[in-house]
Protein backbone atom coordinates (compact mmCIF):
# COMPACT_ATOMS: atom_id res chain seq x y z
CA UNK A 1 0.03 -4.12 -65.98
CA UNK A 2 -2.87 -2.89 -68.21
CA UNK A 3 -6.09 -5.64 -69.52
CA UNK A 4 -4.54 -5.80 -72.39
CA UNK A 5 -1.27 -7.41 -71.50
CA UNK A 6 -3.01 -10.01 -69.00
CA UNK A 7 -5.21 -10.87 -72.00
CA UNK A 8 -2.75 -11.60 -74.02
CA UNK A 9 -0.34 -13.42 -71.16
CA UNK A 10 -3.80 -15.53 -70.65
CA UNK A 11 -3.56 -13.98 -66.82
CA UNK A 12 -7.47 -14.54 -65.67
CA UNK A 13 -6.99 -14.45 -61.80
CA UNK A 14 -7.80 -11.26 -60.44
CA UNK A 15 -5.93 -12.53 -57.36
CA UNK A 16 -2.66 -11.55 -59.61
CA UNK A 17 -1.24 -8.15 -58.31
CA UNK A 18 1.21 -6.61 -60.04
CA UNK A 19 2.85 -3.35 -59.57
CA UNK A 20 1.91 -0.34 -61.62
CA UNK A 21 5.33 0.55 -62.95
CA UNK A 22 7.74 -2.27 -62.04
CA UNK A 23 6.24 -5.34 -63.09
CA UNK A 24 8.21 -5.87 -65.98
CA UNK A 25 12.38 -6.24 -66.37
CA UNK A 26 14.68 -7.66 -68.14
CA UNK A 27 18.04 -9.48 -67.61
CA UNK A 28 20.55 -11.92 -68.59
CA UNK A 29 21.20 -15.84 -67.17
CA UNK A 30 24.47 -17.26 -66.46
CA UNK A 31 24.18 -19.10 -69.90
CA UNK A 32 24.33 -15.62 -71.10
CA UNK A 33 20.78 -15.65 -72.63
CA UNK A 34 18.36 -13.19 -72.67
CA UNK A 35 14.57 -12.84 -70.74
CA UNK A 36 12.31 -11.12 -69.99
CA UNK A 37 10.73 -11.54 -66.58
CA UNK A 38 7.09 -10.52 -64.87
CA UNK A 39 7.05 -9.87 -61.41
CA UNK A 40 3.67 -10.00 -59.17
CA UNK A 41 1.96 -11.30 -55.75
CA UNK A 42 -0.78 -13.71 -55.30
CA UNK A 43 -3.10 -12.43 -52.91
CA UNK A 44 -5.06 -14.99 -52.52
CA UNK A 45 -5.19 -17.11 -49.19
CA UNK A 46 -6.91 -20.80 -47.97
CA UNK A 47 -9.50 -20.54 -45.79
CA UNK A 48 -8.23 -23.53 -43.88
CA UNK A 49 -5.56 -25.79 -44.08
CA UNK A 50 -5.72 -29.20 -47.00
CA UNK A 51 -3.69 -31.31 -44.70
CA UNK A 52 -5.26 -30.88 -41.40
CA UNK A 53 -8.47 -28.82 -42.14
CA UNK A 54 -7.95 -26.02 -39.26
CA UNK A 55 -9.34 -22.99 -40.12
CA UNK A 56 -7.49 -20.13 -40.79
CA UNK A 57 -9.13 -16.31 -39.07
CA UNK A 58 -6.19 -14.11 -40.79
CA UNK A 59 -3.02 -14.72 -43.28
CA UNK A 60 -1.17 -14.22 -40.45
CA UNK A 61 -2.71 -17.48 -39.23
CA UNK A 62 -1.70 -19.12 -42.70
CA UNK A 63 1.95 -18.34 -42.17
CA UNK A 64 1.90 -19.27 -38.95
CA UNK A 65 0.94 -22.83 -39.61
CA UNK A 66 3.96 -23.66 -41.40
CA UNK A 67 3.52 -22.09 -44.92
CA UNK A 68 6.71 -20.08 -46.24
CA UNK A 69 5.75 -17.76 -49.07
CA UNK A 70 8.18 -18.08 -51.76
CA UNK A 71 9.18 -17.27 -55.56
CA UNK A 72 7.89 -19.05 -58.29
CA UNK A 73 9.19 -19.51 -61.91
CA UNK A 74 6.36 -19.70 -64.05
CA UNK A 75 7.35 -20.29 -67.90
CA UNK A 76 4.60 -18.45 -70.42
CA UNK A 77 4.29 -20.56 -73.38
């Protein structure tokens, strides 16, 4: 994803990775309905936990402490 496109999508975070070439698709919903769809990471992870406060020394730490990473639908006004 160039600037240009994360200007305009109002992405700010430079913690937003996205891959050079597949980061954008398209497809179709069971309604039959078209979208278009953005795919990325977030690379950014807690130093410690907000429940508990331990603190974390790797990622691998973070996952290990209970945290699943997951999708996320994120609608773009």
């Amino acid at each position: 994803m160039d600037k240009c496109t994360r200007e305009l999508l109002g992405f700010q975070d430079e913690s937003l990775i996205f891959e050079k070439d597949r980061w954008f698709s398209r497809g179709v919903d069971k309604k039959n309905r078209k979208f278009n769809r953005i795919d990325g990471l977030y690379a950014k992870v807690p130093t410690h936990c907000e429940s508990c406060g331990v603190l974390f020394q790797s990622s691998a730490d973070y996952y290990k402490h209970g945290t699943i990473a997951n999708k996320r639908v994120i609608q773009v006004p």
